[in-house]
Structures are given as C-alpha cells and as structure tokens.
N, C-alpha and C. Protein backbone atom coordinates (compact mmCIF):
# COMPACT_ATOMS: atom_id res chain seq x y z
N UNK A 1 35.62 -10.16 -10.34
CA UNK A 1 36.94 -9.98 -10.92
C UNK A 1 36.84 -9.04 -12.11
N UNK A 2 38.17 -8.49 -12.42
CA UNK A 2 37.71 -6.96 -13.15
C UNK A 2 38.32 -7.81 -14.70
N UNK A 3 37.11 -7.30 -15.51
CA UNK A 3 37.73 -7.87 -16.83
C UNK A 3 37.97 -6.94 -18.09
N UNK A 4 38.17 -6.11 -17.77
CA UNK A 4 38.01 -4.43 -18.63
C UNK A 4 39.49 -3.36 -18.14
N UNK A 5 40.10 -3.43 -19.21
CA UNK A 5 40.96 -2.42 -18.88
C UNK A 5 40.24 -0.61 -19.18
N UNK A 6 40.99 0.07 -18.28
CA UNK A 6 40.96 1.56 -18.41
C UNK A 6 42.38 2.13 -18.03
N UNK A 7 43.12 2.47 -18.88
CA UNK A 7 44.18 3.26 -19.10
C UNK A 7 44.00 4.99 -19.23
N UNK A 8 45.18 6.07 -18.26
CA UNK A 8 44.62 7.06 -18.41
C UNK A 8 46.15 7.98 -17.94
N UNK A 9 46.20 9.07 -17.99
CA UNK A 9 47.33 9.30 -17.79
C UNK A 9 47.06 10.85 -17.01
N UNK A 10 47.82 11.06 -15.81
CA UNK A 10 47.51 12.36 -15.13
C UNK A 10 48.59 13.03 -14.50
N UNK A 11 48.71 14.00 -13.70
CA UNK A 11 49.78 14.40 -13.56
C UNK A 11 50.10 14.20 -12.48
N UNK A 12 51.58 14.25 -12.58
CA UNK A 12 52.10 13.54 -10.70
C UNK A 12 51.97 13.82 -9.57
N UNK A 13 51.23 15.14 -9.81
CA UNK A 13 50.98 15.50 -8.36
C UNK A 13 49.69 15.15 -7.59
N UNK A 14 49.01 14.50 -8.74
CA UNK A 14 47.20 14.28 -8.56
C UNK A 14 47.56 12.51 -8.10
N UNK A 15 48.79 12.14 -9.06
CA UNK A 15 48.51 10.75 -8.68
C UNK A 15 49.49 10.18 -7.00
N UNK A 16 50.35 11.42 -6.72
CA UNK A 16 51.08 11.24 -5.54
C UNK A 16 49.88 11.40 -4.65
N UNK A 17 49.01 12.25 -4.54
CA UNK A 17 48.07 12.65 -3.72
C UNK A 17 47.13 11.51 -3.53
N UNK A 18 46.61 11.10 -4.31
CA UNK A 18 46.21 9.67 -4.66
C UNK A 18 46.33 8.23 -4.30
N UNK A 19 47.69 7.99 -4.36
CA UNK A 19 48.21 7.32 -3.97
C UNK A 19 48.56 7.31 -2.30
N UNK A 20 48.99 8.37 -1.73
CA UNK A 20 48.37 8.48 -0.28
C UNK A 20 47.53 8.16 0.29
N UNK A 21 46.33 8.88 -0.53
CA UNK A 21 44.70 8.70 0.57
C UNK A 21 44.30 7.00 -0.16
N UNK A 22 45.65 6.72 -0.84
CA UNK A 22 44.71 4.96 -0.91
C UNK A 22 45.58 4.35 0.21
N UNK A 23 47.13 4.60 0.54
CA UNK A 23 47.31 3.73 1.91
C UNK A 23 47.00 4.58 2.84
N UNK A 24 46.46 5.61 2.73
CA UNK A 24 45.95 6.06 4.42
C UNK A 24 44.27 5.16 4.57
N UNK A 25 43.90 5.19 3.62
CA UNK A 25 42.71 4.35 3.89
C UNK A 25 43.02 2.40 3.73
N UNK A 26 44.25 2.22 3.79
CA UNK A 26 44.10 0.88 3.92
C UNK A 26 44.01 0.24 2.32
N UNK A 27 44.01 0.90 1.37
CA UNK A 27 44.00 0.00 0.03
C UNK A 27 45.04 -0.49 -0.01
N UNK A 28 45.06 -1.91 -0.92
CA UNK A 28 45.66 -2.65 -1.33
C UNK A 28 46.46 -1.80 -2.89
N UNK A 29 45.84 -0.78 -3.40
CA UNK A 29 46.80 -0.13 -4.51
C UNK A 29 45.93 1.46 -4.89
N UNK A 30 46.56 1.78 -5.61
CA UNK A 30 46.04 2.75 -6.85
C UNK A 30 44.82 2.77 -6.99
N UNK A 31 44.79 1.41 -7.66
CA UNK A 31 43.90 0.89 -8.81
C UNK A 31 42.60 0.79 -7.90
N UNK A 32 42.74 -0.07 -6.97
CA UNK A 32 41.59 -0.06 -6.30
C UNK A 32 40.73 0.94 -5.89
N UNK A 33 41.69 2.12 -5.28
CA UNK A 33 41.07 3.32 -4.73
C UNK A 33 40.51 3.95 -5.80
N UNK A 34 40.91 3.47 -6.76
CA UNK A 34 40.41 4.83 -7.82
C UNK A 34 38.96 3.86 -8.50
N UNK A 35 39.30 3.07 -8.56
CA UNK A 35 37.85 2.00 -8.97
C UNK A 35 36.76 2.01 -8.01
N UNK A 36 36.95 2.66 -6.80
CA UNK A 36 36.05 2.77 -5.31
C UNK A 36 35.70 3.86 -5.98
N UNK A 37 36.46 5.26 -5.76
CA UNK A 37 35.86 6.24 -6.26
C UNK A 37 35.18 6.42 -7.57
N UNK A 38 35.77 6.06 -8.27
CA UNK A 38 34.68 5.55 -9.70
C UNK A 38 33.31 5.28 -9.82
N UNK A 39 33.33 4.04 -8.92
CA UNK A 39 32.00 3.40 -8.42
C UNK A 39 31.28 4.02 -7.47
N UNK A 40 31.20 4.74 -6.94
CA UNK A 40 30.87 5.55 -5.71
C UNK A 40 30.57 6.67 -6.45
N UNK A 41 31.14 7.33 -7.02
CA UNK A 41 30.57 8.61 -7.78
C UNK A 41 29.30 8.32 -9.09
N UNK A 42 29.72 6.94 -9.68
CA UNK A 42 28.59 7.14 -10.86
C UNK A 42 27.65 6.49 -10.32
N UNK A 43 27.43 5.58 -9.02
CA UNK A 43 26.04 4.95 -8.33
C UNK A 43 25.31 6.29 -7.32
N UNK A 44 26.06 7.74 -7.53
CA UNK A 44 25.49 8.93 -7.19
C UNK A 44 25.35 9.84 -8.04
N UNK A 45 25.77 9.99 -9.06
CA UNK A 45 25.44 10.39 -10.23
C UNK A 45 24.29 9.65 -10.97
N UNK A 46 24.12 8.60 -11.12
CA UNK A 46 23.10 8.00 -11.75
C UNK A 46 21.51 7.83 -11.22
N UNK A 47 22.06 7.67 -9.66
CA UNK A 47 20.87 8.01 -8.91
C UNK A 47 20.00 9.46 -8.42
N UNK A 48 21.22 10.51 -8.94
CA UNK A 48 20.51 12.08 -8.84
C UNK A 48 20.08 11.98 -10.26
N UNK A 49 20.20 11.57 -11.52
CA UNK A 49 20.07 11.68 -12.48
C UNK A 49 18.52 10.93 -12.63
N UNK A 50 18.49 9.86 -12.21
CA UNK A 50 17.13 8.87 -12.45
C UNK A 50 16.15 8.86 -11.19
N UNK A 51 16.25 9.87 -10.55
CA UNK A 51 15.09 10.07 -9.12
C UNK A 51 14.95 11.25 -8.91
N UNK A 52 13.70 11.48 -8.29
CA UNK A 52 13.50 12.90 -8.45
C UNK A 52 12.92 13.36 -6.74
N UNK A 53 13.08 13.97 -6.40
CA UNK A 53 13.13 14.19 -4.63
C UNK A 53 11.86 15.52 -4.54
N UNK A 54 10.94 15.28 -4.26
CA UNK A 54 9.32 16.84 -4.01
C UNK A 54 9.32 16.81 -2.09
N UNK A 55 8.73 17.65 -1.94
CA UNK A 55 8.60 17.52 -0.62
C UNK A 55 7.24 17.21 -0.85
N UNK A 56 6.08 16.88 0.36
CA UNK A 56 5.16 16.33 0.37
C UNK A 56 4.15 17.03 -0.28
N UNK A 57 4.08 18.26 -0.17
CA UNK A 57 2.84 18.95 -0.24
C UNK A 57 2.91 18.97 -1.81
N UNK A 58 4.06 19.29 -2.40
CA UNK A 58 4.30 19.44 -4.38
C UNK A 58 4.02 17.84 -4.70
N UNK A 59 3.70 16.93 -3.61
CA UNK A 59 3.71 15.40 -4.47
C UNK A 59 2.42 14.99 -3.95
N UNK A 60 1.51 15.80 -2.86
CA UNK A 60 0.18 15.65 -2.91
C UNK A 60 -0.57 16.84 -3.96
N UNK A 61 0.10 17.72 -4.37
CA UNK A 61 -0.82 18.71 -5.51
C UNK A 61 -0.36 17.77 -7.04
N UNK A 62 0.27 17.64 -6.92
CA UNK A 62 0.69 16.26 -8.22
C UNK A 62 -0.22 15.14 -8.11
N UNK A 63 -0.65 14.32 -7.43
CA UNK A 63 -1.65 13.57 -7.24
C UNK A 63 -2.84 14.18 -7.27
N UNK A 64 -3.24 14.74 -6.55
CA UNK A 64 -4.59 15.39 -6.99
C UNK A 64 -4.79 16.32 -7.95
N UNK A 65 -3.96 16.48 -8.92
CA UNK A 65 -4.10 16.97 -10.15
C UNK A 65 -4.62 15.81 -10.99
N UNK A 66 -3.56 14.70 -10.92
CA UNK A 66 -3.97 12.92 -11.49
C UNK A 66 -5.56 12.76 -11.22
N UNK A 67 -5.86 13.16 -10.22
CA UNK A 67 -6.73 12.00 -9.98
C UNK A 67 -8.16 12.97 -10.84
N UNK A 68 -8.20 14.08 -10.79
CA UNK A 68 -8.84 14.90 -11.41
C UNK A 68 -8.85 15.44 -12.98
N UNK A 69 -7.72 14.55 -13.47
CA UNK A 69 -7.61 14.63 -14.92
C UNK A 69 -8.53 14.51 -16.15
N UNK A 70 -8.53 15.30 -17.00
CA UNK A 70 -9.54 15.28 -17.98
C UNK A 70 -9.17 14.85 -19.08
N UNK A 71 -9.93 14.44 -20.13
CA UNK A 71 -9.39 13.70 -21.56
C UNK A 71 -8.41 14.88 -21.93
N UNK A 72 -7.25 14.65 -22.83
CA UNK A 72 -5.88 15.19 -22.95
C UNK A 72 -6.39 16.42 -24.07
N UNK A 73 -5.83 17.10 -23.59
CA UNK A 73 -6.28 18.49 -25.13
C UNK A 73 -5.19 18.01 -26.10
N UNK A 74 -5.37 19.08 -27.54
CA UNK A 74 -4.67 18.19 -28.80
C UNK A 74 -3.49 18.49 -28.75
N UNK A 75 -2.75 19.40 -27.53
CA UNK A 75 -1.18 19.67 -27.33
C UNK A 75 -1.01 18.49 -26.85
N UNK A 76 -1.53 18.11 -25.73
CA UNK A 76 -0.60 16.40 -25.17
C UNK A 76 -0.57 15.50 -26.04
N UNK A 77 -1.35 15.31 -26.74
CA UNK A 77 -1.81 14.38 -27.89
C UNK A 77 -1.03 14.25 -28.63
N UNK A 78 -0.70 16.04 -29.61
CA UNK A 78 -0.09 15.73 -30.29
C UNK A 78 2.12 15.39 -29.47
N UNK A 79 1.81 16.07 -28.36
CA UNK A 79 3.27 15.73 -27.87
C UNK A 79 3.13 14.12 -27.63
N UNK A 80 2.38 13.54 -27.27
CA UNK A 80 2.72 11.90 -27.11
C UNK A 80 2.67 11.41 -29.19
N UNK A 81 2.37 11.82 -29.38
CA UNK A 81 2.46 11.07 -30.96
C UNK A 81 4.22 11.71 -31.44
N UNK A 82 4.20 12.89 -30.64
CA UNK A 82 5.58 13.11 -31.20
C UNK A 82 6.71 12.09 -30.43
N UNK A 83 6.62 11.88 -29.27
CA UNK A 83 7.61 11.35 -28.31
C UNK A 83 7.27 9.69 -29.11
N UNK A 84 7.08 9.43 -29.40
CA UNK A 84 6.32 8.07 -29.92
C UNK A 84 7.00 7.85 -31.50
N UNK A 85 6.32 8.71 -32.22
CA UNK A 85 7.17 8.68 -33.34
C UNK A 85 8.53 8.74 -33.43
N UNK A 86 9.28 9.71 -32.71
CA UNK A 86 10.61 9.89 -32.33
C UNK A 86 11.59 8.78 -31.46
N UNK A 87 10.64 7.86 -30.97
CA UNK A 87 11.11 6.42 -30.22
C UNK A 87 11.66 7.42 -28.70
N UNK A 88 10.77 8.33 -28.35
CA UNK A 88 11.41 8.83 -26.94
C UNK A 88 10.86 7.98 -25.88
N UNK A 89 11.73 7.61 -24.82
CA UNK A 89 11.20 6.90 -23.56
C UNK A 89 11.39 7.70 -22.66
C-alpha cells in the first residue's frame, strides 16, 4: 500500500495521452500507470547504472591480469589512501 505522496503538474496534452494508454492497457487509473512506469524505468536505470556488461574475452584478459598481479606501485597506493581518506566506496 502506497504511503508517500508525489504531486506534479503537466500539461494536458501529455496527461490526455496518458490517461489513454492507462485504459487501453487495462489500469485501474492515472496514478497507477504512471507509478508502473516509474517503477519500471528506475529498476532499469539503476540496474544499467550498478552492472557492468564485457563480453567474454575483455572479462578473461581482466582475470588474468588479477591473477598475475604484482605488489601495487605508489600511484595505487597512494589512490586507495585517497579514496579512503575521502570515505569513497
């Protein structure tokens, strides 16, 4: 159950249009359709944002770079003391 208002104001021709493709698809209102699309766009937005897609061969030269790694020269070093100090995650 929705416990959060969002108020917003647009123009009538966006919300006539709108209001269509929510009873051509069977919604129960507005509100709903637009809370579908809402939800549907930022669970794809968030997921291009937080995953990252290689094809195989760039994610086997990435691994065998790992696995062949040498103690860090004083650039990584000093970039992890910076990301660290700075509270970066």
């Amino acid at each position: 159950m929705a416990t959060t208002r969002f108020d917003m104001r647009l123009d009538e021709e966006v919300k006539a249009k709108a209001e269509k493709a929510s009873a051509l698809l069977g919604m129960k209102s507005l509100t709903e359709y637009i809370v579908r699309l809402m939800d549907d766009d930022a669970t794809k937005v968030i997921a291009e944002h937080e995953s990252i897609m290689v094809q195989d061969d760039v994610f086997d030269r990435f691994i065998n770079a790992c696995e062949k790694v040498q103690n860090p020269n004083a650039a990584l070093l000093e970039a992890a003391a910076f990301t660290k100090d700075q509270d970066i995650k």
